[in-house]
PDB file of N, CA and C in Angstrom:
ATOM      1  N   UNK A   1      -5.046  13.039  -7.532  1.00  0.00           N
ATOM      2  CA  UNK A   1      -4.682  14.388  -7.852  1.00  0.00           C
ATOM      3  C   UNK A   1      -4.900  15.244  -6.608  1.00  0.00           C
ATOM      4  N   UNK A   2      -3.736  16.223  -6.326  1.00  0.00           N
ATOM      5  CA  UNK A   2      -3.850  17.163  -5.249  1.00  0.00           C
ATOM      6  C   UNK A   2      -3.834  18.356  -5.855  1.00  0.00           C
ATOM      7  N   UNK A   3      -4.995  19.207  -5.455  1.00  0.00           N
ATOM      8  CA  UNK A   3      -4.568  21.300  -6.006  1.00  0.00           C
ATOM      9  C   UNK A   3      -5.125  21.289  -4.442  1.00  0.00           C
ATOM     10  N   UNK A   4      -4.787  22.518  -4.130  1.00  0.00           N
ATOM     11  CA  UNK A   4      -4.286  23.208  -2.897  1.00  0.00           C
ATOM     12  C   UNK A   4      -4.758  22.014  -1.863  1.00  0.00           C
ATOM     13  N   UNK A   5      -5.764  22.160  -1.000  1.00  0.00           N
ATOM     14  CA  UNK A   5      -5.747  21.599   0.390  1.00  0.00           C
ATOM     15  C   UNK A   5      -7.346  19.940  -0.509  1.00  0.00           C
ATOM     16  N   UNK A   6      -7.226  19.631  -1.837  1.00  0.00           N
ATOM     17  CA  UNK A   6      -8.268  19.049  -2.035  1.00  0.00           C
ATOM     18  C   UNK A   6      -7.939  18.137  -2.877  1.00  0.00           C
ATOM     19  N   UNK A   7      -8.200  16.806  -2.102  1.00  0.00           N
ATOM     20  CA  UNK A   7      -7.969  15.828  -3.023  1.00  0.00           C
ATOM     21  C   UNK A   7      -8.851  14.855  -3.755  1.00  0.00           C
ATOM     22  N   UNK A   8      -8.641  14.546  -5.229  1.00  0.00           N
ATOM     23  CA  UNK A   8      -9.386  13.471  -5.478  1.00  0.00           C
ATOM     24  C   UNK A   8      -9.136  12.063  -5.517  1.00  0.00           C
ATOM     25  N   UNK A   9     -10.601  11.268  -4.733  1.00  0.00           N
ATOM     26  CA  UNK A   9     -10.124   9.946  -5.205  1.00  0.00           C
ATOM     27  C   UNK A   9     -11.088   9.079  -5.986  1.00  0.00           C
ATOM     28  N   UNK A  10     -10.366   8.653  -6.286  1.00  0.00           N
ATOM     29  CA  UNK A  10     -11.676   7.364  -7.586  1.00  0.00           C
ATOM     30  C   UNK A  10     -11.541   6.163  -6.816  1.00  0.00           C
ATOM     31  N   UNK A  11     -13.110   5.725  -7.342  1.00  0.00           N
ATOM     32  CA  UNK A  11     -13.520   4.505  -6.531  1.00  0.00           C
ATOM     33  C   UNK A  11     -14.256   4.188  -8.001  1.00  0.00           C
ATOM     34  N   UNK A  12     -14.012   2.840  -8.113  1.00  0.00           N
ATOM     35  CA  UNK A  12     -14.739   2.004  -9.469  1.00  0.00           C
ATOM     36  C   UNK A  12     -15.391   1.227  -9.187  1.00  0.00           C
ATOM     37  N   UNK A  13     -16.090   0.773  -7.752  1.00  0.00           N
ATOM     38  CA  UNK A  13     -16.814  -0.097  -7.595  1.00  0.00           C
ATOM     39  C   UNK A  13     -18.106   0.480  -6.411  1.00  0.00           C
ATOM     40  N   UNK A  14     -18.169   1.671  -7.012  1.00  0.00           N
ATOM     41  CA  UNK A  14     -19.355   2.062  -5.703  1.00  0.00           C
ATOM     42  C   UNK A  14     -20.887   1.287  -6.782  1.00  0.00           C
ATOM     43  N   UNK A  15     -21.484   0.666  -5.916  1.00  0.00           N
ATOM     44  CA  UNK A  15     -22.638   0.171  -5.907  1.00  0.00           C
ATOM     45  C   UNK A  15     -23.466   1.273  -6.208  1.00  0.00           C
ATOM     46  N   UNK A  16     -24.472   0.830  -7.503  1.00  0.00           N
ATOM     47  CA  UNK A  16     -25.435   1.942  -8.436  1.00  0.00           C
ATOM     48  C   UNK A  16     -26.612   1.939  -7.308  1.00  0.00           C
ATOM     49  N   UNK A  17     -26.807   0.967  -6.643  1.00  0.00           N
ATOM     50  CA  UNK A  17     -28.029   1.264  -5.678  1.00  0.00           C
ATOM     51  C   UNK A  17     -27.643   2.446  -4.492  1.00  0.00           C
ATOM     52  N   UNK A  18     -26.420   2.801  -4.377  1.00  0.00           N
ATOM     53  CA  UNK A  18     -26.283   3.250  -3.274  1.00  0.00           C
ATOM     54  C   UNK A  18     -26.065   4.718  -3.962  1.00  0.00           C
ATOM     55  N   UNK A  19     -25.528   5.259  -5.198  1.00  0.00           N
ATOM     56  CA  UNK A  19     -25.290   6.371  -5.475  1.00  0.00           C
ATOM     57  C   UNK A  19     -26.110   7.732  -5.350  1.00  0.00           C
ATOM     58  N   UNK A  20     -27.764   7.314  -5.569  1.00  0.00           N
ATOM     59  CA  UNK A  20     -28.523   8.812  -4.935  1.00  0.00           C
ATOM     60  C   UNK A  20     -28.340   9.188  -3.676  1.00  0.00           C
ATOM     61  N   UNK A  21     -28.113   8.277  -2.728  1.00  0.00           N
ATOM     62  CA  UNK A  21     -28.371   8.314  -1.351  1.00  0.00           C
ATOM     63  C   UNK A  21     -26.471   8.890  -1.435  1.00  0.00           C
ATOM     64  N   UNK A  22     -25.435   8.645  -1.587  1.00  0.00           N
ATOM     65  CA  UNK A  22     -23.929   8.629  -1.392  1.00  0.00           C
ATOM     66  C   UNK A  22     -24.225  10.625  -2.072  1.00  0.00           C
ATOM     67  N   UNK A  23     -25.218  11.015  -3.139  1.00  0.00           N
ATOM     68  CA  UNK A  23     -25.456  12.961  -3.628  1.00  0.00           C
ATOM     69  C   UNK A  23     -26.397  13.350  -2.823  1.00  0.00           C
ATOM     70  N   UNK A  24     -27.390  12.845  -2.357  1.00  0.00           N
ATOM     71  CA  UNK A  24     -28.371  13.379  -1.583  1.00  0.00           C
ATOM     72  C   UNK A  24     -28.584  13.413   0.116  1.00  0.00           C
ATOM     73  N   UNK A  25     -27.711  11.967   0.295  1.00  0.00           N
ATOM     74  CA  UNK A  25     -27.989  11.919   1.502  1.00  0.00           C
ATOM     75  C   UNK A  25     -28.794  10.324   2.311  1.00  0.00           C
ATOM     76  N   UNK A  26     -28.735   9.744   2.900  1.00  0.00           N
ATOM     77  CA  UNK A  26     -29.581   8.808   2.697  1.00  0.00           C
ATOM     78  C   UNK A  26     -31.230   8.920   3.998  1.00  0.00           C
ATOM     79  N   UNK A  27     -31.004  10.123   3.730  1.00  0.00           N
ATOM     80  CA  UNK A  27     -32.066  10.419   4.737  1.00  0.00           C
ATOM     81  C   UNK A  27     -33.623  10.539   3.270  1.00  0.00           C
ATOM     82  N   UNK A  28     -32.977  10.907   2.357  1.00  0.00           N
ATOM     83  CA  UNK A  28     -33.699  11.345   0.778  1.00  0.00           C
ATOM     84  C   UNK A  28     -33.902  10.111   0.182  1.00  0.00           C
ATOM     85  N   UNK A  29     -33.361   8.724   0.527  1.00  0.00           N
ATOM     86  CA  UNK A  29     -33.876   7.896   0.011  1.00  0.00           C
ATOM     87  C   UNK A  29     -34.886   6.734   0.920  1.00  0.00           C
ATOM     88  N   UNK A  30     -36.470   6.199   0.453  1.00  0.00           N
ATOM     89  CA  UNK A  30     -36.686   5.884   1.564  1.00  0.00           C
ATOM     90  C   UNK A  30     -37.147   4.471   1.327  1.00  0.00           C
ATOM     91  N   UNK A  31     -35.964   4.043   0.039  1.00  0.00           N
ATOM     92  CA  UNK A  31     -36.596   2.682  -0.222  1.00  0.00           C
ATOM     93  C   UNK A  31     -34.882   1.863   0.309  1.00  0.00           C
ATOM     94  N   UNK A  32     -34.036   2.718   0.858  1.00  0.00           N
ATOM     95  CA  UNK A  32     -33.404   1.790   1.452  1.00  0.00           C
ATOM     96  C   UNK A  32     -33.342   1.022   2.953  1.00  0.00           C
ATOM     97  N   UNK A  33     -32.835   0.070   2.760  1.00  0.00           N
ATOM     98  CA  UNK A  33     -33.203  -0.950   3.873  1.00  0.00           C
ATOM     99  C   UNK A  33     -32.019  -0.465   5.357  1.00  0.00           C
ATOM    100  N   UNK A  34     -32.352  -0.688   6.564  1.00  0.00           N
ATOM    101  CA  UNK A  34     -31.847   0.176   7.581  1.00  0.00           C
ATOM    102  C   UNK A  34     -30.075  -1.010   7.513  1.00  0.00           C
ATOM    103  N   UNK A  35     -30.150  -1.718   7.118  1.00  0.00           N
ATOM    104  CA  UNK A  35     -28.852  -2.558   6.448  1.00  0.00           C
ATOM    105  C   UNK A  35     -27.802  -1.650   5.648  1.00  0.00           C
ATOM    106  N   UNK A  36     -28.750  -1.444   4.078  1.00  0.00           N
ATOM    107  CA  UNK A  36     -28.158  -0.231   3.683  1.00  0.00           C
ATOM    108  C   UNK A  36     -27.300   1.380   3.629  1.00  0.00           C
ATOM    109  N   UNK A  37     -28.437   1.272   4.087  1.00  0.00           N
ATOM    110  CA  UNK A  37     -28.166   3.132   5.403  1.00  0.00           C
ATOM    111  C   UNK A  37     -27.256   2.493   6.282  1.00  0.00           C
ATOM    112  N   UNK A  38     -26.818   1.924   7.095  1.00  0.00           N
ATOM    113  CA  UNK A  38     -25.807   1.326   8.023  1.00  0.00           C
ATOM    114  C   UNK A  38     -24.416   1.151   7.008  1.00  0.00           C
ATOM    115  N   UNK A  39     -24.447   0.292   5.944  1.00  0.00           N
ATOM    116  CA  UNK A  39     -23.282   0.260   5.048  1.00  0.00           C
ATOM    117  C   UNK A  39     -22.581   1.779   4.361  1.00  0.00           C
ATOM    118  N   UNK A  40     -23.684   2.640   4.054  1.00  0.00           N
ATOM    119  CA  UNK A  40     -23.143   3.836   3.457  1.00  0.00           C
ATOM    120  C   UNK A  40     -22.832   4.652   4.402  1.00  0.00           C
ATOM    121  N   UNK A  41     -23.194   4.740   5.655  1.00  0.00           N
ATOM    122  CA  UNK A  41     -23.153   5.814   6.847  1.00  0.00           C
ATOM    123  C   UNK A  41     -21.245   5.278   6.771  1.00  0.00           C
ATOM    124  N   UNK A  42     -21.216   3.979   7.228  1.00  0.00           N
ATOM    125  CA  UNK A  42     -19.742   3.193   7.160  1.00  0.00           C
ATOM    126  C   UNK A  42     -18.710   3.731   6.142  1.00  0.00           C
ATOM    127  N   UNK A  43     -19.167   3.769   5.259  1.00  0.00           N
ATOM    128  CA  UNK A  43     -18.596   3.820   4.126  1.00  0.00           C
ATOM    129  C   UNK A  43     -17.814   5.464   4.125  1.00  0.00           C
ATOM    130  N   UNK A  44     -18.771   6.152   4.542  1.00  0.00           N
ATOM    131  CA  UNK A  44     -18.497   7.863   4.065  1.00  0.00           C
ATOM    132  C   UNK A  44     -17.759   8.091   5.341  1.00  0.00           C
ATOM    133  N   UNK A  45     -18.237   7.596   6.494  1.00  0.00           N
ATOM    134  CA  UNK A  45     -17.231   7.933   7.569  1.00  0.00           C
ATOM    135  C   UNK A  45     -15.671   7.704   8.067  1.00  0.00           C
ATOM    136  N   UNK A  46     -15.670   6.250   6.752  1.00  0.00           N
ATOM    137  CA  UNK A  46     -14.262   5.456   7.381  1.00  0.00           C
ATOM    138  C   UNK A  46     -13.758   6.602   6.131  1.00  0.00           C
ATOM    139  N   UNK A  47     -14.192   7.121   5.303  1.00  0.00           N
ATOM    140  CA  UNK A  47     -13.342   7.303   3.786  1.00  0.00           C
ATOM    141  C   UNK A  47     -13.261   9.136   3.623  1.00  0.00           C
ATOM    142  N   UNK A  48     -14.405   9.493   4.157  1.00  0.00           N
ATOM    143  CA  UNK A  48     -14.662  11.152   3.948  1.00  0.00           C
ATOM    144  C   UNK A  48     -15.300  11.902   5.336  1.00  0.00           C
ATOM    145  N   UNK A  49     -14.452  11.570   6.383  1.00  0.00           N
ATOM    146  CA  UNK A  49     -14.942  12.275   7.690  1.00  0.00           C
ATOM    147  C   UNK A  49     -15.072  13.648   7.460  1.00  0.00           C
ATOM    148  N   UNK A  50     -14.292  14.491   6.633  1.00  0.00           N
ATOM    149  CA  UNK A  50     -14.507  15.794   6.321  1.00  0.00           C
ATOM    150  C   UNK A  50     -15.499  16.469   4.776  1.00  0.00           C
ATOM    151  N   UNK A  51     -15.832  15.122   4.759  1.00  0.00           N
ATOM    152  CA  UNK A  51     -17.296  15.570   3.506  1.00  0.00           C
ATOM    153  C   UNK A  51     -16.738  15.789   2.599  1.00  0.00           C
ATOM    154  N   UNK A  52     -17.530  15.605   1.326  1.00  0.00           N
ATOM    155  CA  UNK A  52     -17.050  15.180   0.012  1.00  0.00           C
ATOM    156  C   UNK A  52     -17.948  16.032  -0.841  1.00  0.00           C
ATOM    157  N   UNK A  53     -17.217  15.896  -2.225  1.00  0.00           N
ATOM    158  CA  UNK A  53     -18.284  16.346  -3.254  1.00  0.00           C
ATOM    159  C   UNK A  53     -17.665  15.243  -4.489  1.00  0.00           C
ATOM    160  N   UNK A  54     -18.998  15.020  -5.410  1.00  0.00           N
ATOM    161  CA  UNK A  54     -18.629  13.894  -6.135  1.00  0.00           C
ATOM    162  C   UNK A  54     -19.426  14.107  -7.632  1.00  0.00           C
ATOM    163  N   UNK A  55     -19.026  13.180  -8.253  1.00  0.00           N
ATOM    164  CA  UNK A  55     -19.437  12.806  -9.997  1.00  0.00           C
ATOM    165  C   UNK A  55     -18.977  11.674 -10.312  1.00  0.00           C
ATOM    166  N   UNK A  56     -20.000  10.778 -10.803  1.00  0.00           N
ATOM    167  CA  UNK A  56     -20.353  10.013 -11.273  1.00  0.00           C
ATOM    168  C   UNK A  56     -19.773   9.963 -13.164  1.00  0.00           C
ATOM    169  N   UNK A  57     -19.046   8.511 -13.213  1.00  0.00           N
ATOM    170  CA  UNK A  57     -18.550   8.361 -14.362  1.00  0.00           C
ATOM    171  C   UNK A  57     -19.803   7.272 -15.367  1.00  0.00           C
ATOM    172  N   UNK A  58     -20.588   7.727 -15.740  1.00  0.00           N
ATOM    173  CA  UNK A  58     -21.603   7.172 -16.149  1.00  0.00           C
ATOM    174  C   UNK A  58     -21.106   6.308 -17.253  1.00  0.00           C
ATOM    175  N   UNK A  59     -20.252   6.599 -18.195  1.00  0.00           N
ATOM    176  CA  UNK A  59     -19.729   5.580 -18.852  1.00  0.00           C
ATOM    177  C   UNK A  59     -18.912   4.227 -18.430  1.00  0.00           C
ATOM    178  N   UNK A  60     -18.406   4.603 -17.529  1.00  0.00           N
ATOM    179  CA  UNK A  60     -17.755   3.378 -16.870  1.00  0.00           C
ATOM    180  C   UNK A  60     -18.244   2.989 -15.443  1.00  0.00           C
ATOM    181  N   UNK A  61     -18.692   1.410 -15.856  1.00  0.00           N
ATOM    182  CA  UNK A  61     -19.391   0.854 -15.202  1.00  0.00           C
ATOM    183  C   UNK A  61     -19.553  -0.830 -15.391  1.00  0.00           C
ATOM    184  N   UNK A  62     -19.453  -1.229 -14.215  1.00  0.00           N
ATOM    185  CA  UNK A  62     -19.218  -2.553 -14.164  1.00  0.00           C
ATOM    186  C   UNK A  62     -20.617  -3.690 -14.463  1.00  0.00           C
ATOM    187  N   UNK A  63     -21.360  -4.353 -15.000  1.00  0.00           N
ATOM    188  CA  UNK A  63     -22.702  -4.969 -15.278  1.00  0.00           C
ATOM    189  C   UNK A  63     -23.251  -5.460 -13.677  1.00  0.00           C
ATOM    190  N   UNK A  64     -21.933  -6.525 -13.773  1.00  0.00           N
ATOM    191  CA  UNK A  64     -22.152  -7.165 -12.507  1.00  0.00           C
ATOM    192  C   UNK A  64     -20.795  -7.374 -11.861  1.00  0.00           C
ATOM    193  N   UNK A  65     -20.457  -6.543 -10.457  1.00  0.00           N
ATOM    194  CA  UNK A  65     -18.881  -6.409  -9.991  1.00  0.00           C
ATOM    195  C   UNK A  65     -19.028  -7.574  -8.544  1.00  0.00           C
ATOM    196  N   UNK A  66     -18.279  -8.618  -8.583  1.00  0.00           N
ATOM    197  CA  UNK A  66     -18.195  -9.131  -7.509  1.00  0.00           C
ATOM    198  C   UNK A  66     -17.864  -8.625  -6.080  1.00  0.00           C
ATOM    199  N   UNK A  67     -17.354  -7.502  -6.124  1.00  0.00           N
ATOM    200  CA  UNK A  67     -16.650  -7.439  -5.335  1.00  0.00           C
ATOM    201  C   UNK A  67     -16.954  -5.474  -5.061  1.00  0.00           C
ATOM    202  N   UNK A  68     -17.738  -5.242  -4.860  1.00  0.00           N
ATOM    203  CA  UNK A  68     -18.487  -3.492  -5.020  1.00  0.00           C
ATOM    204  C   UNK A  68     -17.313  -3.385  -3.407  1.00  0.00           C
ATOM    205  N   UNK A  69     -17.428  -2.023  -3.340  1.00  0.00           N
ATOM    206  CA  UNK A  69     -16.885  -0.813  -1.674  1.00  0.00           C
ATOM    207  C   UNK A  69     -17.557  -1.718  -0.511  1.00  0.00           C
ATOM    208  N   UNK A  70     -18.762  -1.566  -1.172  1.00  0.00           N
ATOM    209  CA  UNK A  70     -19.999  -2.433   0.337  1.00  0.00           C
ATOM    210  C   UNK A  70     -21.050  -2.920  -0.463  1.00  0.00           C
ATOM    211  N   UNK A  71     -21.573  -3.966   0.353  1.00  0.00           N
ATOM    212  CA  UNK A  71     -22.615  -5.121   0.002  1.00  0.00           C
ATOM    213  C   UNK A  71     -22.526  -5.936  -1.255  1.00  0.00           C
ATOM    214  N   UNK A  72     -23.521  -6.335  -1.398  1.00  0.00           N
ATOM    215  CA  UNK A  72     -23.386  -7.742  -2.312  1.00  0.00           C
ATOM    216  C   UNK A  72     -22.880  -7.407  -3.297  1.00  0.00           C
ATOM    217  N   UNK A  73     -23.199  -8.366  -4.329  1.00  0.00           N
ATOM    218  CA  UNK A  73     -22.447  -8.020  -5.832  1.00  0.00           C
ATOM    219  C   UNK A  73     -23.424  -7.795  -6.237  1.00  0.00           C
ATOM    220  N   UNK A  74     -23.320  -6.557  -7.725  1.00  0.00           N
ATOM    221  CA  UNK A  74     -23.804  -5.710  -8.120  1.00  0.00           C
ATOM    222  C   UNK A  74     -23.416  -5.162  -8.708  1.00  0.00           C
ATOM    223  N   UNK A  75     -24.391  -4.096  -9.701  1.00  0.00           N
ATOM    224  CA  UNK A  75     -24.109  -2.990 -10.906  1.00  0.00           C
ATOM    225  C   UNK A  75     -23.003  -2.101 -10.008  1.00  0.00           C
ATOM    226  N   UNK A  76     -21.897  -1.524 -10.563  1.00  0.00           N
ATOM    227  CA  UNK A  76     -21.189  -0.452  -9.782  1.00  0.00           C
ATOM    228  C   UNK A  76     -20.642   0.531 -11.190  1.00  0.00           C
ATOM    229  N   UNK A  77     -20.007   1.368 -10.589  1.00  0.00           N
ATOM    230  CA  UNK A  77     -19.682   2.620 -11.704  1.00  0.00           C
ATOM    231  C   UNK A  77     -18.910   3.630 -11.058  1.00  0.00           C
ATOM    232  N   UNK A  78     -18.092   4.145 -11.343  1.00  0.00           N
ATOM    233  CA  UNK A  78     -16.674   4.485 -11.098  1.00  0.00           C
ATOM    234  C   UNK A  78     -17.333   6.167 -10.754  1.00  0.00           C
ATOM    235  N   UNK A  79     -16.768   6.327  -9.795  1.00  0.00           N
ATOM    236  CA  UNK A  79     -17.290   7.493  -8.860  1.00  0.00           C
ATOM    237  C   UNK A  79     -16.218   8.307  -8.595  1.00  0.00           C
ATOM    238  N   UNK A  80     -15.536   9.997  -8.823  1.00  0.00           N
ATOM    239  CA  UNK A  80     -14.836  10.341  -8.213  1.00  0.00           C
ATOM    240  C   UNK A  80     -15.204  11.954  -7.291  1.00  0.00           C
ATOM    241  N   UNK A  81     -14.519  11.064  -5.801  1.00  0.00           N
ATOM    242  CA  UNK A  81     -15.059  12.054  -5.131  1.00  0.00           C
ATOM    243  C   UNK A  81     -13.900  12.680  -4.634  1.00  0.00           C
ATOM    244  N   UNK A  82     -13.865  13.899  -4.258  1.00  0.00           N
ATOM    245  CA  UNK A  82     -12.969  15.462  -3.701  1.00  0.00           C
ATOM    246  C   UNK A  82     -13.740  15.300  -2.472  1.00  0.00           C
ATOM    247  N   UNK A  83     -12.257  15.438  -2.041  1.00  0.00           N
ATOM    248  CA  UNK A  83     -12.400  15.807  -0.487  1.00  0.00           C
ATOM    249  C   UNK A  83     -11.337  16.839  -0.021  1.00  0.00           C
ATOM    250  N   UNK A  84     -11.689  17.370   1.005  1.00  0.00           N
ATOM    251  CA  UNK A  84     -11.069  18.591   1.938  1.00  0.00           C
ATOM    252  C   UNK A  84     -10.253  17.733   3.098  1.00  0.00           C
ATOM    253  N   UNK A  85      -8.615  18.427   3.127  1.00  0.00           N
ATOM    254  CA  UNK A  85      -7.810  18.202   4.324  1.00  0.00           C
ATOM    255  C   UNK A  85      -7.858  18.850   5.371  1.00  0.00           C
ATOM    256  N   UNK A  86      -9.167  19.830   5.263  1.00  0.00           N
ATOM    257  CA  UNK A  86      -8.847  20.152   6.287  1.00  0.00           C
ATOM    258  C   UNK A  86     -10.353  20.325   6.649  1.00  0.00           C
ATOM    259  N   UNK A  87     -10.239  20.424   8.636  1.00  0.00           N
ATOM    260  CA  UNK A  87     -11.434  19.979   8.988  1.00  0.00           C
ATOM    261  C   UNK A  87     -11.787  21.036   9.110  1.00  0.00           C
ATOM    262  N   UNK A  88     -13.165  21.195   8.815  1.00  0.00           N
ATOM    263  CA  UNK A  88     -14.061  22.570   9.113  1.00  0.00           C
ATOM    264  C   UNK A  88     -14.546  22.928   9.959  1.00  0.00           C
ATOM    265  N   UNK A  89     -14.170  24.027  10.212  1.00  0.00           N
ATOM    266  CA  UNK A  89     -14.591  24.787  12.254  1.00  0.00           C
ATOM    267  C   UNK A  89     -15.992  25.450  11.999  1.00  0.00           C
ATOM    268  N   UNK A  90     -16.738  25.047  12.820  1.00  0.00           N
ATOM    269  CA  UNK A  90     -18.533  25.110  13.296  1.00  0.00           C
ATOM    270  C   UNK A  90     -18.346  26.173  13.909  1.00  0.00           C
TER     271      UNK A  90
END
C-alpha cells in the first residue's frame, strides 16, 4: 500500500528474537549476541535506509519457520513496517 510519499511492507518471517531490538533499537537489547546485532544492522539497512516505523501482527505467526529474513530457523510473526521515500535532510 502507497498514501502520499509512505509505503507499507509486510514481512511474515521476521524472527521473534529479533523484534524488540528491530522497536527499540539493538543498542536496548543486551542479551544479543554481536552475530545478531550484525544480522539486524543488515537487515534494516539493505531494506529501510530511510527508517521505518512498524507493528507487529501478533496473531500471525509461524511456531517454527524454516526459512525466517535472517538467521536460523525459528518462531517468526508477520511484521508490517512503513517506510518514507524520501530521504531526510539533517
Amino acid at each position: 500500500m502507497k498514501e502520499n510519499n509512505y509505503t507499507t511492507l509486510v514481512w511474515d518471517n521476521i524472527p521473534e528474537w529479533a523484534i524488540f531490538s528491530l522497536e527499540y533499537g539493538i543498542e536496548e537489547d543486551l542479551l544479543l549476541s554481536d552475530e545478531d546485532k550484525e544480522m539486524i544492522t543488515r537487515f534494516i539497512a539493505e531494506n529501510f535506509p530511510n527508517g521505518y516505523t512498524m507493528s507487529v501482527d501478533w496473531d500471525s505467526y509461524r511456531e517454527f519457520d524454516r526459512y525466517p529474513a535472517f538467521g536460523k530457523p525459528c518462531k517468526t510473526y508477520k511484521i508490517n513496517f512503513v517506510t518514507s521515500q524520501q530521504k531526510i535532510m539533517s
